[in-house]
N, C-alpha and C. Protein backbone atom coordinates (compact mmCIF):
# COMPACT_ATOMS: atom_id res chain seq x y z
N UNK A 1 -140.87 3.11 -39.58
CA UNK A 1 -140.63 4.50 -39.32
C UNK A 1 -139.37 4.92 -40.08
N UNK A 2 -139.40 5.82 -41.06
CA UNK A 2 -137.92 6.56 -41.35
C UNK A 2 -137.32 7.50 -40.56
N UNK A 3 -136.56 7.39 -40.68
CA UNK A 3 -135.70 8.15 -40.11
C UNK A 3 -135.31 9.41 -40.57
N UNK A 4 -134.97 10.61 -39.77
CA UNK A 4 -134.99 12.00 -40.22
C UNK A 4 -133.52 11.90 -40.96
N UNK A 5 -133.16 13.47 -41.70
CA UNK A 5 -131.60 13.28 -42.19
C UNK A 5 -130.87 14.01 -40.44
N UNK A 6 -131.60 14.64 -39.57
CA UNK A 6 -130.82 14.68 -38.70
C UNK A 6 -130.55 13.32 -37.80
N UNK A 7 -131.30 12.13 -38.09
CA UNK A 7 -131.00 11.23 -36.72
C UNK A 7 -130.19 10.44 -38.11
N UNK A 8 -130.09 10.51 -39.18
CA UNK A 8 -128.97 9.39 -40.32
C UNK A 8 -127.94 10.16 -40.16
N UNK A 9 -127.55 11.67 -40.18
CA UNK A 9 -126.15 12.60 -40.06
C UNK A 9 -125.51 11.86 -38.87
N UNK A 10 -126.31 11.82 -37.61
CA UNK A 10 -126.23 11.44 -36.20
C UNK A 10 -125.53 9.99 -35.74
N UNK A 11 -126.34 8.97 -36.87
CA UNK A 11 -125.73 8.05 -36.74
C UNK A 11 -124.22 7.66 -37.19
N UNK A 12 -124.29 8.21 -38.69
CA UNK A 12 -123.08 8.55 -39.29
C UNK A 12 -122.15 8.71 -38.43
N UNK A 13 -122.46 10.15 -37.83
CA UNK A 13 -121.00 10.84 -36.68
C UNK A 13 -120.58 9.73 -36.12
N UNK A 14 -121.49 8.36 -35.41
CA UNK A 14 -121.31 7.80 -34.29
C UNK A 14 -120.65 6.98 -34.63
N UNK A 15 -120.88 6.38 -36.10
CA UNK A 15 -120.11 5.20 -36.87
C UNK A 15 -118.93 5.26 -37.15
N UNK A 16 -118.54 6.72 -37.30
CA UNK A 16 -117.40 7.41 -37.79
C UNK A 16 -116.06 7.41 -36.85
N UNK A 17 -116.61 7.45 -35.43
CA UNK A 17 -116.52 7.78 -34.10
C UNK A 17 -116.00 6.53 -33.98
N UNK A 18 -116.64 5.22 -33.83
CA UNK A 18 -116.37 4.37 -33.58
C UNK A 18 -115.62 3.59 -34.72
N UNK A 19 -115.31 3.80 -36.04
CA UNK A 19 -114.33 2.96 -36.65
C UNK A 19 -112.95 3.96 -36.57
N UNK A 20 -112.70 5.28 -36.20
CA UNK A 20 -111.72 5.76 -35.80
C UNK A 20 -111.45 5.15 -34.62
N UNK A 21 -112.17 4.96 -33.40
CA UNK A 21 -111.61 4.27 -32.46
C UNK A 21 -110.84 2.93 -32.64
N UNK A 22 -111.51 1.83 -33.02
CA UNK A 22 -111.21 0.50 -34.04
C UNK A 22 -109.52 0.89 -34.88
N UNK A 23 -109.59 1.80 -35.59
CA UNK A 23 -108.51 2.03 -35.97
C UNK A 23 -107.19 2.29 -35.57
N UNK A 24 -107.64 3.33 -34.21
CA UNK A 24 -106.48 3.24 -33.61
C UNK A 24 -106.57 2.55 -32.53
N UNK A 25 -106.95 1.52 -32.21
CA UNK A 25 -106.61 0.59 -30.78
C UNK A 25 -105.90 -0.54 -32.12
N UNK A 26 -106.16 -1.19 -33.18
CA UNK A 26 -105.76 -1.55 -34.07
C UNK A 26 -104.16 -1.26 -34.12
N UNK A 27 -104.06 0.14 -34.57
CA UNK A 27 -102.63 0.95 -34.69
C UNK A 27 -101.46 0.51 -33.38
N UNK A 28 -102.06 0.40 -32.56
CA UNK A 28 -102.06 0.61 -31.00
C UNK A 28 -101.05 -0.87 -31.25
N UNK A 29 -102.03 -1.53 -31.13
CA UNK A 29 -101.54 -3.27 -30.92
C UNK A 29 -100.95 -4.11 -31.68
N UNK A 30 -100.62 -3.15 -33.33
CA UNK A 30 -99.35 -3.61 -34.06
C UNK A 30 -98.20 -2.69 -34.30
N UNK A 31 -98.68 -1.75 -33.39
CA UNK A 31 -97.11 -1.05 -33.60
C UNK A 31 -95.95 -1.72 -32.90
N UNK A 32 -95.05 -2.19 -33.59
CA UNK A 32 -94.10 -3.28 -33.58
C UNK A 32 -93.00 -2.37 -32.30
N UNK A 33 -92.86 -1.12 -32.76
CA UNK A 33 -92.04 -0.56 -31.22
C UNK A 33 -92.59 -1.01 -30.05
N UNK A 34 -93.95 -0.70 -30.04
CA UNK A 34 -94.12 -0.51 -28.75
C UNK A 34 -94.76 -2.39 -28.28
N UNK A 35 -94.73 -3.15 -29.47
CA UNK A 35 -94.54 -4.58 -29.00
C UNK A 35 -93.62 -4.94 -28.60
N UNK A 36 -92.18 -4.17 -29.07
CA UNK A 36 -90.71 -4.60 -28.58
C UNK A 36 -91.03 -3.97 -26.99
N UNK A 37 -91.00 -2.87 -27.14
CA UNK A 37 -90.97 -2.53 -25.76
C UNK A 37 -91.92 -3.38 -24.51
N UNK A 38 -92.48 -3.30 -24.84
CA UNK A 38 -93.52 -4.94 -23.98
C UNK A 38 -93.10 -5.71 -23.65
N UNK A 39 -92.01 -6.60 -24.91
CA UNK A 39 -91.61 -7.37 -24.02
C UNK A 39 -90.46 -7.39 -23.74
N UNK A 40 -89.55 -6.30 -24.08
CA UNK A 40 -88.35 -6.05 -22.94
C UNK A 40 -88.83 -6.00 -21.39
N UNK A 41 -90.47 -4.92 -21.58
CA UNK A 41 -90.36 -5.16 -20.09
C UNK A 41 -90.90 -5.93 -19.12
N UNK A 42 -91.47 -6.81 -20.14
CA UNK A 42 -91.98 -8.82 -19.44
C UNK A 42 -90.91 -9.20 -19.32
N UNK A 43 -89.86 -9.35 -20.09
CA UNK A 43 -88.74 -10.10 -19.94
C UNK A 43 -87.67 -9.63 -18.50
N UNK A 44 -87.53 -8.18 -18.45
CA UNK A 44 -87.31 -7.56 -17.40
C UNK A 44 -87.85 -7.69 -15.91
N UNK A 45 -89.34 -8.02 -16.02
CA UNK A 45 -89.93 -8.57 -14.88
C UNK A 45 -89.48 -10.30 -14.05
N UNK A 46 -89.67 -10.36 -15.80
CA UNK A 46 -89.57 -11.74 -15.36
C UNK A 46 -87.90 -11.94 -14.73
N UNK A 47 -87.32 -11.66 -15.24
CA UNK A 47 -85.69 -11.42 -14.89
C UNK A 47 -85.75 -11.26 -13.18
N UNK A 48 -86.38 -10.18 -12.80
CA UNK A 48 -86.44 -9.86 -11.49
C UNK A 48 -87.22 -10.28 -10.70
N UNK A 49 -88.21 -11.26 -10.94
CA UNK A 49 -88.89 -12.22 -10.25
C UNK A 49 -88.21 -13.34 -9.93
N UNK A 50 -87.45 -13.32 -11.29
CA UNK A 50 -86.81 -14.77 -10.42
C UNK A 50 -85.30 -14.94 -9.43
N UNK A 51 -85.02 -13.20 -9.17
CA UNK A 51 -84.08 -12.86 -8.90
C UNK A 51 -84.86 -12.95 -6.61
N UNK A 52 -84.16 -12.69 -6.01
CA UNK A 52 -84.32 -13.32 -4.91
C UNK A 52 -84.90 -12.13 -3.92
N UNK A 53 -85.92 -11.12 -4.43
CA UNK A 53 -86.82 -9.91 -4.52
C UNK A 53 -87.51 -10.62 -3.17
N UNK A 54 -87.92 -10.10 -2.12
CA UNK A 54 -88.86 -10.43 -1.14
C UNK A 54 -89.87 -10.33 -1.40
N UNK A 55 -90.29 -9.20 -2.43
CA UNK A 55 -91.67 -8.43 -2.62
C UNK A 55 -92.24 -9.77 -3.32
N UNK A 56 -91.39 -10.33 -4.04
CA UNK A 56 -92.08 -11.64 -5.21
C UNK A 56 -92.81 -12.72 -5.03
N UNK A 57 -94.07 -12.86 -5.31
CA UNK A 57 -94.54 -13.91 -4.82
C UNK A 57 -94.02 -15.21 -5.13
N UNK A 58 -93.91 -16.29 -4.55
CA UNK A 58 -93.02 -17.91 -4.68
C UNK A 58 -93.94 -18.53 -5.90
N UNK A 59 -94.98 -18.01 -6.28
CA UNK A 59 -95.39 -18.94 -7.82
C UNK A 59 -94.87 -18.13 -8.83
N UNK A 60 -94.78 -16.87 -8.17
CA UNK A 60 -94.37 -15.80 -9.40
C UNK A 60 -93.08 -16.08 -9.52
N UNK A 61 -91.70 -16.16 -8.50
CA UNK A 61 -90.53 -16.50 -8.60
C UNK A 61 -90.66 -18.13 -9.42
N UNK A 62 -91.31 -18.94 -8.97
CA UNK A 62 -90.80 -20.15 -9.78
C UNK A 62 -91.52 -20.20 -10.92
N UNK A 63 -92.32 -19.61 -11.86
CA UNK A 63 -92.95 -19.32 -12.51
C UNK A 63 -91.65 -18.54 -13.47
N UNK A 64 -90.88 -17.40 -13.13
CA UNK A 64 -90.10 -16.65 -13.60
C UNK A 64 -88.67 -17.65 -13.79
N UNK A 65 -88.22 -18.10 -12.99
CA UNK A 65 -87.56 -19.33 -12.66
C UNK A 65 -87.34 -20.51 -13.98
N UNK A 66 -88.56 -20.91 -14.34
CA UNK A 66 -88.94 -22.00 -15.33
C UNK A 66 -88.65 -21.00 -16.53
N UNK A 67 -89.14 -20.22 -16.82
CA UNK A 67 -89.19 -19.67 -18.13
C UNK A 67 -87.73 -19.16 -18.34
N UNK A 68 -87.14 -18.31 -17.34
CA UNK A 68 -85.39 -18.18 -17.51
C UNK A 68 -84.74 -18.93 -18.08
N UNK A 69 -85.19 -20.50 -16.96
CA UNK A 69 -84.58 -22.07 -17.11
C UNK A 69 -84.74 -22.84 -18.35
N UNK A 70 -85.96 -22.18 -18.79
CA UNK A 70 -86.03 -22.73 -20.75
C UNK A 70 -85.36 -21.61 -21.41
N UNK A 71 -85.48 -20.55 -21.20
CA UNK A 71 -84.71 -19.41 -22.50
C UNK A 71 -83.11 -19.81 -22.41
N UNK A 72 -82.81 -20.37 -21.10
CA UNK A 72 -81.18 -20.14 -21.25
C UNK A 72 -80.78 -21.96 -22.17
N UNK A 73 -81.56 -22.31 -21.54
CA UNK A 73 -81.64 -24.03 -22.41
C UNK A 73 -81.87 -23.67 -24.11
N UNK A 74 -83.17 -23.18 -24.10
CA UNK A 74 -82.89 -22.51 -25.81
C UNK A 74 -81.80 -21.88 -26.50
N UNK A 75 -81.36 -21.44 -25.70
CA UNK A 75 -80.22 -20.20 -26.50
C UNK A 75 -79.14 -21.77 -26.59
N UNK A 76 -78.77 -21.66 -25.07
CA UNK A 76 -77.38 -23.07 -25.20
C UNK A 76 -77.38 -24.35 -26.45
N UNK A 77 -78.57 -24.72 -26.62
CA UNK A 77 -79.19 -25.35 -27.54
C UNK A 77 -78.67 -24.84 -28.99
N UNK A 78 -79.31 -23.52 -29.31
CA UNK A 78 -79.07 -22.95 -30.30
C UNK A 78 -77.30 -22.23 -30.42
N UNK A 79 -76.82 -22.13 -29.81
CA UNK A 79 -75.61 -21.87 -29.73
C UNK A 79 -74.31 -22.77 -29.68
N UNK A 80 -74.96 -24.10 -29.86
CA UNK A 80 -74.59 -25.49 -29.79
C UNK A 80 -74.52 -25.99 -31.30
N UNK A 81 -75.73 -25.63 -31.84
CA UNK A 81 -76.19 -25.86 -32.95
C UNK A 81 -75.07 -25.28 -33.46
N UNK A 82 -75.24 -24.30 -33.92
CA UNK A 82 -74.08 -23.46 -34.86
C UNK A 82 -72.73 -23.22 -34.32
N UNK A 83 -72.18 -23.73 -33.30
CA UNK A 83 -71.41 -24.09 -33.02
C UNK A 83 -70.80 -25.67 -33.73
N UNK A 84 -71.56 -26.26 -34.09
CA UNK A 84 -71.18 -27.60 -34.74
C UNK A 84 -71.16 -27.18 -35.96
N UNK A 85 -72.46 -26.62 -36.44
CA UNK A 85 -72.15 -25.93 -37.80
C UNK A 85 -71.22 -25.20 -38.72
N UNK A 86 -70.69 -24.42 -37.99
CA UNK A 86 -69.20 -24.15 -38.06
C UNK A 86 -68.24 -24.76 -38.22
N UNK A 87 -68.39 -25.85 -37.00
CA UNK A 87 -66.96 -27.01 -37.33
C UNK A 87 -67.13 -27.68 -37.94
């Protein structure tokens, strides 16, 4: 069966429709601001989860807990590093 030029215009629109969408959810998920901002405010959560919040659930606090407990080990680590480097 062929198809009319109104149901190929039709499809067109829809294709059109949908790689503009594609494009901007695309746009969406590498815009580097709004990746920073993400994870300021994971990092922010996490900050306050492991802070002594009632509302927090106890896997979520020690969960928040561990990951603090490695970033501050990373940094000390790295701040160790170039600290020798220096001298």
């Amino acid at each position: 069966m062929t198809a009319t030029p109104e149901e190929i215009e039709a499809q067109v629109a829809r294709n059109r429709a949908e790689l503009a969408a594609t494009i901007d959810e695309l746009s969406d998920r590498l815009d580097p601001k709004a990746n920073a901002q993400e994870l300021v405010t994971k990092a922010k959560q996490i900050v306050h989860d492991a802070g002594t919040d009632p509302d927090t659930r106890p896997e979520d606090r020690n969960r928040a807990r561990i990951i603090v407990g490695v970033g501050a080990a990373a940094g000390l680590g790295l701040l160790t590093a170039l600290v020798r480097k220096i001298i």
